[in-house]
C-alpha atoms as a PDB file:
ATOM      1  CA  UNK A   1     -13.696 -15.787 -29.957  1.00  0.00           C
ATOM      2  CA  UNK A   2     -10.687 -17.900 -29.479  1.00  0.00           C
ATOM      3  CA  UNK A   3      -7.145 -15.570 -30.008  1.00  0.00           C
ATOM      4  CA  UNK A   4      -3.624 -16.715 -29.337  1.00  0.00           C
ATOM      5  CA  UNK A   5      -0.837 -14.939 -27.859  1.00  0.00           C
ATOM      6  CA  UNK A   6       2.326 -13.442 -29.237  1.00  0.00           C
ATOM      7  CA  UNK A   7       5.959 -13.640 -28.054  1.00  0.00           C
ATOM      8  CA  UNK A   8       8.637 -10.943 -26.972  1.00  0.00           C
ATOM      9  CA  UNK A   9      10.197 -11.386 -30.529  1.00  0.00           C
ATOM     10  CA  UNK A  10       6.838 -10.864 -31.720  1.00  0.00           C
ATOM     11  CA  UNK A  11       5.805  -7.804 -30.368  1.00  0.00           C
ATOM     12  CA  UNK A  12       9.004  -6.255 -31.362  1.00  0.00           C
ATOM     13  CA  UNK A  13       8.589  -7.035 -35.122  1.00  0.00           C
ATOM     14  CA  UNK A  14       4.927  -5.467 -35.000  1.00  0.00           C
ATOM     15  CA  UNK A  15       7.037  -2.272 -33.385  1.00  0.00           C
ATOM     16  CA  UNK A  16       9.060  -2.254 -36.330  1.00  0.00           C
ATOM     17  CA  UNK A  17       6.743  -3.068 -38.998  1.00  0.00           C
ATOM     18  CA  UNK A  18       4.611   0.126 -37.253  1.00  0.00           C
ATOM     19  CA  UNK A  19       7.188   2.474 -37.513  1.00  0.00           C
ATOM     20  CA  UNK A  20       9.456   1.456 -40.950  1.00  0.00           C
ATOM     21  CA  UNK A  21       6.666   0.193 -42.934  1.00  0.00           C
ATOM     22  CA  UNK A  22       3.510   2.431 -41.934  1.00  0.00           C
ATOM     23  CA  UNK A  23       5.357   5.011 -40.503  1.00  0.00           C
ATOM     24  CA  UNK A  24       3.825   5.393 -37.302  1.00  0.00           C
ATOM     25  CA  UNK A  25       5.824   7.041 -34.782  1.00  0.00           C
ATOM     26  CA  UNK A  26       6.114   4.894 -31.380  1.00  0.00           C
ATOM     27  CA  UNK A  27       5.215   8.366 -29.673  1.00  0.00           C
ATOM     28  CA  UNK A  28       1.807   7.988 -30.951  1.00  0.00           C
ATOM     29  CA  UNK A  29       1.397   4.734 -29.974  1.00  0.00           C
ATOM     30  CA  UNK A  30       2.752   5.268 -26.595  1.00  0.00           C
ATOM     31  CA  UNK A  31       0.675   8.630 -26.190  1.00  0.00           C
ATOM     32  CA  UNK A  32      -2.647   5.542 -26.802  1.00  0.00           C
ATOM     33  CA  UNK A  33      -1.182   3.611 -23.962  1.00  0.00           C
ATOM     34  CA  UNK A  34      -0.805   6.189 -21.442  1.00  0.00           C
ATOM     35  CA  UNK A  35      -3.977   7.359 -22.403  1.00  0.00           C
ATOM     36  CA  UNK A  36      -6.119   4.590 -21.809  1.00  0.00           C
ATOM     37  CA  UNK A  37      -3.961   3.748 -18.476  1.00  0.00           C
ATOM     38  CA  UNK A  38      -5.197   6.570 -17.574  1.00  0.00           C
ATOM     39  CA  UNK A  39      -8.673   6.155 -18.078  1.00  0.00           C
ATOM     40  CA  UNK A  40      -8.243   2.419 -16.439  1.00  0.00           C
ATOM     41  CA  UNK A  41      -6.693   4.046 -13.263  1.00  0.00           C
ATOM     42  CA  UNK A  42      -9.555   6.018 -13.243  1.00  0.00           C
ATOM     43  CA  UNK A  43     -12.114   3.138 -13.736  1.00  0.00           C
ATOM     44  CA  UNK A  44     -10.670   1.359 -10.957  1.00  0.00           C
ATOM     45  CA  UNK A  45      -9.592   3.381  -8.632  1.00  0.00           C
ATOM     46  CA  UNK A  46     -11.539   5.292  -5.864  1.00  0.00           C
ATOM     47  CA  UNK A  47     -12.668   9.386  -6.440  1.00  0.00           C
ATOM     48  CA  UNK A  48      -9.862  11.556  -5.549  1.00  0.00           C
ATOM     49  CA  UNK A  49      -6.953   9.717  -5.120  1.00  0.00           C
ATOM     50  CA  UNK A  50      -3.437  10.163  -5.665  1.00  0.00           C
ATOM     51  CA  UNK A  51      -1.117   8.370  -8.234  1.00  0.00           C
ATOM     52  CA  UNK A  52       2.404   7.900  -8.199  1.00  0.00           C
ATOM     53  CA  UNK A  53       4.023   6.202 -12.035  1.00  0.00           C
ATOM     54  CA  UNK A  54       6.903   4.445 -11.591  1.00  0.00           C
ATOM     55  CA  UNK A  55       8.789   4.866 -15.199  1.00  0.00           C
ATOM     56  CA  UNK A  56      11.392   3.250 -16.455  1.00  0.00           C
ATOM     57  CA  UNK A  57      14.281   4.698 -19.187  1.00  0.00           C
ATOM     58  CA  UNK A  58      12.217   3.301 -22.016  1.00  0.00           C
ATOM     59  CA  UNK A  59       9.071   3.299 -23.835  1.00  0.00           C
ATOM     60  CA  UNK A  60       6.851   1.640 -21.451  1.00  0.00           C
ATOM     61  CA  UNK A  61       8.524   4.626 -18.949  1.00  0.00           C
ATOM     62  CA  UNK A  62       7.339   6.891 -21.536  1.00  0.00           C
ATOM     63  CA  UNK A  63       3.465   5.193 -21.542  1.00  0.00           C
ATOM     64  CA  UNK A  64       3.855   5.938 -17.742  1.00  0.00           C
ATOM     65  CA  UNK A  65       4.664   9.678 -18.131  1.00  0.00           C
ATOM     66  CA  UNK A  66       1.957  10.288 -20.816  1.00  0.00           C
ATOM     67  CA  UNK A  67      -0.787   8.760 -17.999  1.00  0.00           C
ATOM     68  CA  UNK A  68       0.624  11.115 -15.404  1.00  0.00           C
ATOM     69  CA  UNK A  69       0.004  14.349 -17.512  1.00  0.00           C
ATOM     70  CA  UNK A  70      -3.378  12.988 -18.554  1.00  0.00           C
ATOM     71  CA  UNK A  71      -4.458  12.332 -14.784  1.00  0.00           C
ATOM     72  CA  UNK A  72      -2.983  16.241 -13.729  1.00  0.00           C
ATOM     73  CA  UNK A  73      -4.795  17.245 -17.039  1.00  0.00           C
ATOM     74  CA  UNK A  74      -7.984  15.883 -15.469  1.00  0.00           C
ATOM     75  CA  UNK A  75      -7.402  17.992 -11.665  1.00  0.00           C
ATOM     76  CA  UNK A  76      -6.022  14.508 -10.257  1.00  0.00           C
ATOM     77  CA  UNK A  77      -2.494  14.134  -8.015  1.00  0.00           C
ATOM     78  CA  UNK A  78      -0.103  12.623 -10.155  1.00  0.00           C
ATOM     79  CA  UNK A  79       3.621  12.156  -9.193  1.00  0.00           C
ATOM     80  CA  UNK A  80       6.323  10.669 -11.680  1.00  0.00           C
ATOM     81  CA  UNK A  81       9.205   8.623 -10.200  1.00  0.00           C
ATOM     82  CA  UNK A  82      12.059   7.734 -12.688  1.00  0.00           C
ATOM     83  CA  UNK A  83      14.467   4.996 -10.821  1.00  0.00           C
ATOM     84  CA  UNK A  84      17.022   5.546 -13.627  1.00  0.00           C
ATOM     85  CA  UNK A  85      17.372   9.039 -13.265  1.00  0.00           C
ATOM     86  CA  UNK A  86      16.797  12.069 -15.733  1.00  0.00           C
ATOM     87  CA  UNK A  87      19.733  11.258 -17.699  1.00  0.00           C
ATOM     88  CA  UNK A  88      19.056   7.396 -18.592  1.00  0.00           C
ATOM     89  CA  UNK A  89      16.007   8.286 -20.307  1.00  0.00           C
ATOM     90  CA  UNK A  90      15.771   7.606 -23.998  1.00  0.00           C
ATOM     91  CA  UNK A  91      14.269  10.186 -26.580  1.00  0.00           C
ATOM     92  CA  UNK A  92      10.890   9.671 -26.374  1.00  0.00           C
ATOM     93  CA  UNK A  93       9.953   9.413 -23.014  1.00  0.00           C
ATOM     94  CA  UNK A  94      12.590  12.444 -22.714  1.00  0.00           C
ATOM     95  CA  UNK A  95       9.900  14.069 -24.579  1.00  0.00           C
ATOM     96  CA  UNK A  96       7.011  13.658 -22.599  1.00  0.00           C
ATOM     97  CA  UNK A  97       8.948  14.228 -19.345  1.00  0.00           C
ATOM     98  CA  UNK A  98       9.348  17.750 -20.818  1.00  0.00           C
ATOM     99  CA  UNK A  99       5.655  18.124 -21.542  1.00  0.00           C
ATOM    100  CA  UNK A 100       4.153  17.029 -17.893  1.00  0.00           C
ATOM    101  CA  UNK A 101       7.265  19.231 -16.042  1.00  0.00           C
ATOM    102  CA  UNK A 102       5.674  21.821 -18.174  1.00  0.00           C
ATOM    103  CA  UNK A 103       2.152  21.125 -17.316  1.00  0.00           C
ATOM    104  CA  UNK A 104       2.939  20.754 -13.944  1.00  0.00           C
ATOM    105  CA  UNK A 105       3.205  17.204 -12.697  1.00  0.00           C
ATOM    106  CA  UNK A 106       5.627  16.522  -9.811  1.00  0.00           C
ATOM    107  CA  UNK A 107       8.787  14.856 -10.905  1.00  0.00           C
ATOM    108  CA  UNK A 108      11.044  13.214  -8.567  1.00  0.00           C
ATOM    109  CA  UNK A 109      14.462  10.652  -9.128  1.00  0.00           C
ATOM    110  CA  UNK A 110      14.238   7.924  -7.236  1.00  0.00           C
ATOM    111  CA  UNK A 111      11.709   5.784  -5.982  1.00  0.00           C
ATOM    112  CA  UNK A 112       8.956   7.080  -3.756  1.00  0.00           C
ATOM    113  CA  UNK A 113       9.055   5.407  -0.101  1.00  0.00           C
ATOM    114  CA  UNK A 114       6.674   2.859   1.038  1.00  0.00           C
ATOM    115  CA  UNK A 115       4.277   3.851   3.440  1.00  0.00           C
ATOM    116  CA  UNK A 116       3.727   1.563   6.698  1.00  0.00           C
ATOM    117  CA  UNK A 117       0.004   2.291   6.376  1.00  0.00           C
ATOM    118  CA  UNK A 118      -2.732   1.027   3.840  1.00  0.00           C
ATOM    119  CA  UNK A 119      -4.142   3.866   1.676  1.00  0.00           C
ATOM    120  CA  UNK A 120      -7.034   2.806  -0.736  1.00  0.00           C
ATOM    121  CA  UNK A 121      -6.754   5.984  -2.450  1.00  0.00           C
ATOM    122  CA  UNK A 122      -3.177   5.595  -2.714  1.00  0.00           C
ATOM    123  CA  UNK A 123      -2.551   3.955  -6.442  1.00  0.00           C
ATOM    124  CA  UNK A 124       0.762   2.820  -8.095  1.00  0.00           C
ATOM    125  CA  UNK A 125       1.020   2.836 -11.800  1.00  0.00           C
ATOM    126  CA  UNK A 126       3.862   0.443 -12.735  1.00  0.00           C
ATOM    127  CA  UNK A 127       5.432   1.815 -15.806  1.00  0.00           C
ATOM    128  CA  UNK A 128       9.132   0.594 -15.426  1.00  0.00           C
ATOM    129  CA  UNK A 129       9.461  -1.905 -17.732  1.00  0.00           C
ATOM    130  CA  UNK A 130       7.276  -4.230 -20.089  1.00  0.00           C
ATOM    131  CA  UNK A 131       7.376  -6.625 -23.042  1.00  0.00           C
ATOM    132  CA  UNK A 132      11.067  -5.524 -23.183  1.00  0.00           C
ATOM    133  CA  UNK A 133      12.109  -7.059 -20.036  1.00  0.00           C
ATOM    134  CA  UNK A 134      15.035  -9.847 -19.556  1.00  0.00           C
ATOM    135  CA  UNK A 135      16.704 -11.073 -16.655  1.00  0.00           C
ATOM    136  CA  UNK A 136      19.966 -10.083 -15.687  1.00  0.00           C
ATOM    137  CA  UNK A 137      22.540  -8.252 -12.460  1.00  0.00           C
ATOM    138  CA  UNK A 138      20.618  -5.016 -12.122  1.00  0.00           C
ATOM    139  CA  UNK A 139      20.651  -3.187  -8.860  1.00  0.00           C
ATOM    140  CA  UNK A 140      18.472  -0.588  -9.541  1.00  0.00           C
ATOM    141  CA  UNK A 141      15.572  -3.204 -11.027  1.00  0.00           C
ATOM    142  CA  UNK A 142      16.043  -5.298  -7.779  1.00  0.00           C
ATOM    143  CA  UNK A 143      15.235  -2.301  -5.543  1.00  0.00           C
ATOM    144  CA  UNK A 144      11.857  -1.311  -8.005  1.00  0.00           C
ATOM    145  CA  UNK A 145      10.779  -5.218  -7.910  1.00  0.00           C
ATOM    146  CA  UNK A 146      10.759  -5.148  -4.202  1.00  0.00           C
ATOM    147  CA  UNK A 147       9.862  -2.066  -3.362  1.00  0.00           C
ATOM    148  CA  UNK A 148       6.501  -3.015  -5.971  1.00  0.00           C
ATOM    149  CA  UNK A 149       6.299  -6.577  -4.385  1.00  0.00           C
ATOM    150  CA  UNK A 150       5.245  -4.964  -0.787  1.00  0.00           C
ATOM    151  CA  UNK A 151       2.876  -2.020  -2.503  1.00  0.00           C
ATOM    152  CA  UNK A 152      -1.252  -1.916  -2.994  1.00  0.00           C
ATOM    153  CA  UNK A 153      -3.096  -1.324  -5.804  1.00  0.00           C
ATOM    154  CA  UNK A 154      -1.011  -1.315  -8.586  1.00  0.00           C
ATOM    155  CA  UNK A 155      -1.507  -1.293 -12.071  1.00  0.00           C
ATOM    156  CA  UNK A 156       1.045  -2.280 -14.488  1.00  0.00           C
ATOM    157  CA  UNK A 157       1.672  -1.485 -18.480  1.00  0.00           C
ATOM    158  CA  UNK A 158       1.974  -3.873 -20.581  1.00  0.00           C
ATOM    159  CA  UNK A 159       3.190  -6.643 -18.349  1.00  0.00           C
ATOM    160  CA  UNK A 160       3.788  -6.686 -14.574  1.00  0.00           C
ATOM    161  CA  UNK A 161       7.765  -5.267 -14.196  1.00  0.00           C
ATOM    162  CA  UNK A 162      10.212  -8.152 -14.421  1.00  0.00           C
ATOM    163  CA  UNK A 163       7.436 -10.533 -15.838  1.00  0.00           C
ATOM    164  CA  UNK A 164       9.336 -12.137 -19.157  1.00  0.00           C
ATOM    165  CA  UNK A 165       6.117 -12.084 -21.712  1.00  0.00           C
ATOM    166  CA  UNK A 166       7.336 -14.973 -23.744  1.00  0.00           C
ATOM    167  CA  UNK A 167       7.672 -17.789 -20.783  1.00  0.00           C
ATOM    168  CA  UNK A 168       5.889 -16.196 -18.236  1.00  0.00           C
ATOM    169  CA  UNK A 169       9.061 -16.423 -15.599  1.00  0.00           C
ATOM    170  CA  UNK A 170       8.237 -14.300 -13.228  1.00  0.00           C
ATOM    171  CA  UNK A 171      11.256 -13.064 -10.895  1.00  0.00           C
ATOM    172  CA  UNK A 172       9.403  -9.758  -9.069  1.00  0.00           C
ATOM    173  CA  UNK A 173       6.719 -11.182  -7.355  1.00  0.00           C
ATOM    174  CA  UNK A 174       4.583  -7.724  -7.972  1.00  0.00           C
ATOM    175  CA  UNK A 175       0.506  -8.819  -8.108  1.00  0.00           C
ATOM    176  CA  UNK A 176      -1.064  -5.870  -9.360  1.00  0.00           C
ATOM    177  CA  UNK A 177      -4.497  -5.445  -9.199  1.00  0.00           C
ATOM    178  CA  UNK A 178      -5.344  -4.858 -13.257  1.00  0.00           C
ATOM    179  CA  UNK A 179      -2.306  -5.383 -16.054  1.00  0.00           C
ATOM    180  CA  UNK A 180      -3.076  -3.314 -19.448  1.00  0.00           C
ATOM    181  CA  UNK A 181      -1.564  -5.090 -22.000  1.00  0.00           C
ATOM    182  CA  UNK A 182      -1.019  -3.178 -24.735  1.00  0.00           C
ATOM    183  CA  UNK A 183      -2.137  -4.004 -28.808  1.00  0.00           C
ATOM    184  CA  UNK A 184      -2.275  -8.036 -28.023  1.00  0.00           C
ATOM    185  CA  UNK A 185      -2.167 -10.755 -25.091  1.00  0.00           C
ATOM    186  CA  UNK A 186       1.460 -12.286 -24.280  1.00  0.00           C
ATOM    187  CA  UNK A 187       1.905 -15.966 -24.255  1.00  0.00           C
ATOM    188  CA  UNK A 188       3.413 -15.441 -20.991  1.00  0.00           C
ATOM    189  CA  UNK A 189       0.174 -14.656 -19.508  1.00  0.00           C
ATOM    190  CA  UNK A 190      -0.969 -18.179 -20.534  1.00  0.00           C
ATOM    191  CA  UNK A 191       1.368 -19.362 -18.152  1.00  0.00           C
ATOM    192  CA  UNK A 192       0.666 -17.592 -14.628  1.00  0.00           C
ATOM    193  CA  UNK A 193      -1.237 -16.923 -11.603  1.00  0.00           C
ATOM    194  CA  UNK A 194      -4.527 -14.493 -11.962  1.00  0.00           C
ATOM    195  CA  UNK A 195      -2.506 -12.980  -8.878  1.00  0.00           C
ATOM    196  CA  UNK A 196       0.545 -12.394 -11.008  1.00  0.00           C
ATOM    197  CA  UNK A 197      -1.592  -9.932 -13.350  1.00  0.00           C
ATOM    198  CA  UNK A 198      -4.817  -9.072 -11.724  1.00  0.00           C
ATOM    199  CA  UNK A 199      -7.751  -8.490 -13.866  1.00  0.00           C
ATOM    200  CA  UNK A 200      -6.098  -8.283 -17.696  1.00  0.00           C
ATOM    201  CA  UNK A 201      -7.226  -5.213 -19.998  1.00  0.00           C
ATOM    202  CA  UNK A 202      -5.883  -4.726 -23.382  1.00  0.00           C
ATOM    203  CA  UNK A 203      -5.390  -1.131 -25.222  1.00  0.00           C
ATOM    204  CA  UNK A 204      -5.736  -1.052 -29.046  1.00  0.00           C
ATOM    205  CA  UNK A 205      -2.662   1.172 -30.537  1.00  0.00           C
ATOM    206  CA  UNK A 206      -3.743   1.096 -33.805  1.00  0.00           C
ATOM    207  CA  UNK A 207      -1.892  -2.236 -34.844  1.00  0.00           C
ATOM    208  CA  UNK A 208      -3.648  -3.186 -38.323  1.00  0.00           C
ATOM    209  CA  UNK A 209      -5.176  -6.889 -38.027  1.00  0.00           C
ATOM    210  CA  UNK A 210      -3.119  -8.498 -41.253  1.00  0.00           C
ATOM    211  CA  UNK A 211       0.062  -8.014 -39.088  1.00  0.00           C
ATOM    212  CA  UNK A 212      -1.707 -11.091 -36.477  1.00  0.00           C
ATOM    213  CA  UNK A 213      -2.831 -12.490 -39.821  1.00  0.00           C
ATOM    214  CA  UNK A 214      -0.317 -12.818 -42.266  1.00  0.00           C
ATOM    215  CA  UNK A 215       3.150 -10.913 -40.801  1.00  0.00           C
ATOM    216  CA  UNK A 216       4.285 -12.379 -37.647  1.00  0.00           C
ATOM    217  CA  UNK A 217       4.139 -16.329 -38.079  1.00  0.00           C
ATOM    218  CA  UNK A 218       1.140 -16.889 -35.814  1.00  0.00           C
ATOM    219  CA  UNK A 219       0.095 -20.179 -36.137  1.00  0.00           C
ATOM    220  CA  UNK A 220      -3.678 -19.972 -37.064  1.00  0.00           C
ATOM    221  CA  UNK A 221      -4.438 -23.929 -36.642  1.00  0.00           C
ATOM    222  CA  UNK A 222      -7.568 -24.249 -34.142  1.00  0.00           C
ATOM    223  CA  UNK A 223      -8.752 -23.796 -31.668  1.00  0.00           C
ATOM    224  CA  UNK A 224      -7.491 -20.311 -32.831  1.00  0.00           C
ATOM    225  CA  UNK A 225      -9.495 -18.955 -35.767  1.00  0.00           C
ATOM    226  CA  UNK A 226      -8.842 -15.387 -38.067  1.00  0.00           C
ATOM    227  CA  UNK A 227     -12.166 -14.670 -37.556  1.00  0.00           C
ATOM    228  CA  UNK A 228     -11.321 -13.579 -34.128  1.00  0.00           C
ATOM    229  CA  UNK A 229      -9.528 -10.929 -34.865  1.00  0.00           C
ATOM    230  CA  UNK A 230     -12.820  -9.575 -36.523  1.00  0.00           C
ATOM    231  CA  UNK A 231     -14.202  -9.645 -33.966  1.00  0.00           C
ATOM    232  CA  UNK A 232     -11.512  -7.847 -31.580  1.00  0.00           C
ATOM    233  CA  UNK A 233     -11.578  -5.043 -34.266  1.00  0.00           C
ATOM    234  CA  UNK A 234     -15.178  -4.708 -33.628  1.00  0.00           C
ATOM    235  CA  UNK A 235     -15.038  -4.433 -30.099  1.00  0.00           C
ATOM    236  CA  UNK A 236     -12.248  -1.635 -30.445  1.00  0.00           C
ATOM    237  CA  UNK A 237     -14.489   0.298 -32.302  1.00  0.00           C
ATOM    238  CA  UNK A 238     -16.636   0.621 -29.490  1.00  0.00           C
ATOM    239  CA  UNK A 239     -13.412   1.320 -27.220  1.00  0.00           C
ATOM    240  CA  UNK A 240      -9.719   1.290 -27.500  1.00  0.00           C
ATOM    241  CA  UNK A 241      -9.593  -0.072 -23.846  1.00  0.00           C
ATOM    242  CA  UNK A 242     -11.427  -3.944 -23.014  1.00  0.00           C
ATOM    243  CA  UNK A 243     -11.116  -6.156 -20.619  1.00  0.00           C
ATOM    244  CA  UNK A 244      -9.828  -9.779 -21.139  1.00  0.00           C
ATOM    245  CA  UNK A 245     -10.755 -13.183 -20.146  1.00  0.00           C
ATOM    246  CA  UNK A 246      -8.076 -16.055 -20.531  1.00  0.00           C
ATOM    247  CA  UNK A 247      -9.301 -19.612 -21.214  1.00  0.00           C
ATOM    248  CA  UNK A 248      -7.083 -22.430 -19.701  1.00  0.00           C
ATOM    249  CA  UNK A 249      -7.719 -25.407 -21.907  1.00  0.00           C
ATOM    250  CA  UNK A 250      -6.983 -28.897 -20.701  1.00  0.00           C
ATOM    251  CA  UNK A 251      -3.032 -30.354 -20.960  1.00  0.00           C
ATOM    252  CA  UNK A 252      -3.736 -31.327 -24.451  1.00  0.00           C
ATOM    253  CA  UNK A 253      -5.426 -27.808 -25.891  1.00  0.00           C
ATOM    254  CA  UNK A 254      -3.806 -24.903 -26.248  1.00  0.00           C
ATOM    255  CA  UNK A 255      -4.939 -21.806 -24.234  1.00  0.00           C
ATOM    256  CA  UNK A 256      -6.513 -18.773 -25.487  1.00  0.00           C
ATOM    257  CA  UNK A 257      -7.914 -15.209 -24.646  1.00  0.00           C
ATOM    258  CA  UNK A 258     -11.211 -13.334 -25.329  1.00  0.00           C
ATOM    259  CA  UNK A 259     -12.363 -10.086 -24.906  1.00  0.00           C
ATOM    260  CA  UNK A 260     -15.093  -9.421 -21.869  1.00  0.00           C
ATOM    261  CA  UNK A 261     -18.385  -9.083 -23.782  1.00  0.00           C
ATOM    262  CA  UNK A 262     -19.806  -6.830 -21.262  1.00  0.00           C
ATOM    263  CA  UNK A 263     -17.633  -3.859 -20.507  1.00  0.00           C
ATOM    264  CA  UNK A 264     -16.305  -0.928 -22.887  1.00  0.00           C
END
């Protein structure tokens, strides 16, 4: 299986075509993400341990906050931190704030402080921001990069915070342990460091394969094939959540991803 990876610009056309076209609300598809973040933080993370999400104002944010009520849901210590404050967040992830406060998760503005000591059961879910992300004068990102840069065991949504998908420019220096990329791989992630994402999982949200095929000017030319994508739909049906392998080609082939043939 040989798949390519999409851009930024991309991505945001397969939100819209989602939501306008099939009419799939982006709180479904973020209530997939969180999910399976969930279920990853649990996979890789000792028994009992804590978990503080670090959302952002956004969407991603709101993956972040879905993951938090799922880990309370399950008699785990989750903590949400919003950077932005209550009042910066948009609709949706307004929504699912309202629906862990009720459930009980701890909610806190701000950003939690970093601890002088090592705690393995200690993990950060990075939430902040994700395929959305673009470089520019922002005091409060600067503070959430490097307060992330010098934490453990994190995992991120999507992309790494402050990671641009489409180049793969990198201004955060955050290396997560696992990134859960969510519906398809970034071509950014062609163009960094293992360290930069950690081991690379991908979350099916329910993204129909003719979009990759026909709707969002993926070039199809080898070593990429359609066939692929058969393939990927086949190994979502045994999970939503897989693990990902990316294949650096030599200077004259293009790079690729494939899905880890041994875990689900």
């Amino acid at each position: 299986m040989s798949l390519p990876g999409i851009t930024k610009t991309q991505m945001v056309e397969i939100d819209r075509i989602m939501m306008e076209e099939y009419h799939i609300p982006v709180e479904l598809m973020i209530e997939h993400a969180g999910s399976n973040l969930a279920r990853l933080a649990l996979i890789l993370s000792p028994d009992d341990s804590n978990y503080q999400v670090i959302v952002g104002s956004g969407n991603n944010g709101g993956g972040g906050v879905v993951a938090a009520r799922r880990l309370k849901n399950w008699g785990l210590n989750a903590e949400i931190f919003i950077p932005r404050g209550f009042e910066l967040l948009r609709t949706t992830p307004k929504k699912q704030l309202d629906r862990a406060q009720r459930l009980g998760v701890e909610i806190f503005e701000g950003l939690p402080q970093l601890s002088s000591r090592r705690d393995e059961n200690q993990m950060i879910l990075d939430c902040y921001i994700g395929y959305g992300f673009k470089q520019r004068v922002d005091k409060i990102s600067d503070k959430v990069f490097s307060l992330l840069s010098h934490m453990n065991n994190i995992i991120s949504l999507d992309a790494p915070s402050g990671l641009d998908v489409t180049t793969g420019e990198n201004i955060s220096n955050i290396h997560p342990i696992a990134t859960l990329t969510i519906a398809f791989v970034k071509t950014g992630f062609f163009n960094v460091s293992q360290e930069a994402l950690g081991e690379l999982y991908i979350v099916d949200i329910g993204v129909p394969s003719d979009i990759y095929r026909f709707r969002i000017g993926i070039d199809w030319s080898l070593p990429y094939q359609m066939e692929s994508l058969e393939k990927l739909q086949e190994s979502f049906r045994k999970s939503p959540l897989q693990k990902v392998v990316i294949q650096q080609k030599s200077e004259r082939e293009n790079p690729s991803w494939d899905i880890v043939a041994d875990f689900s």
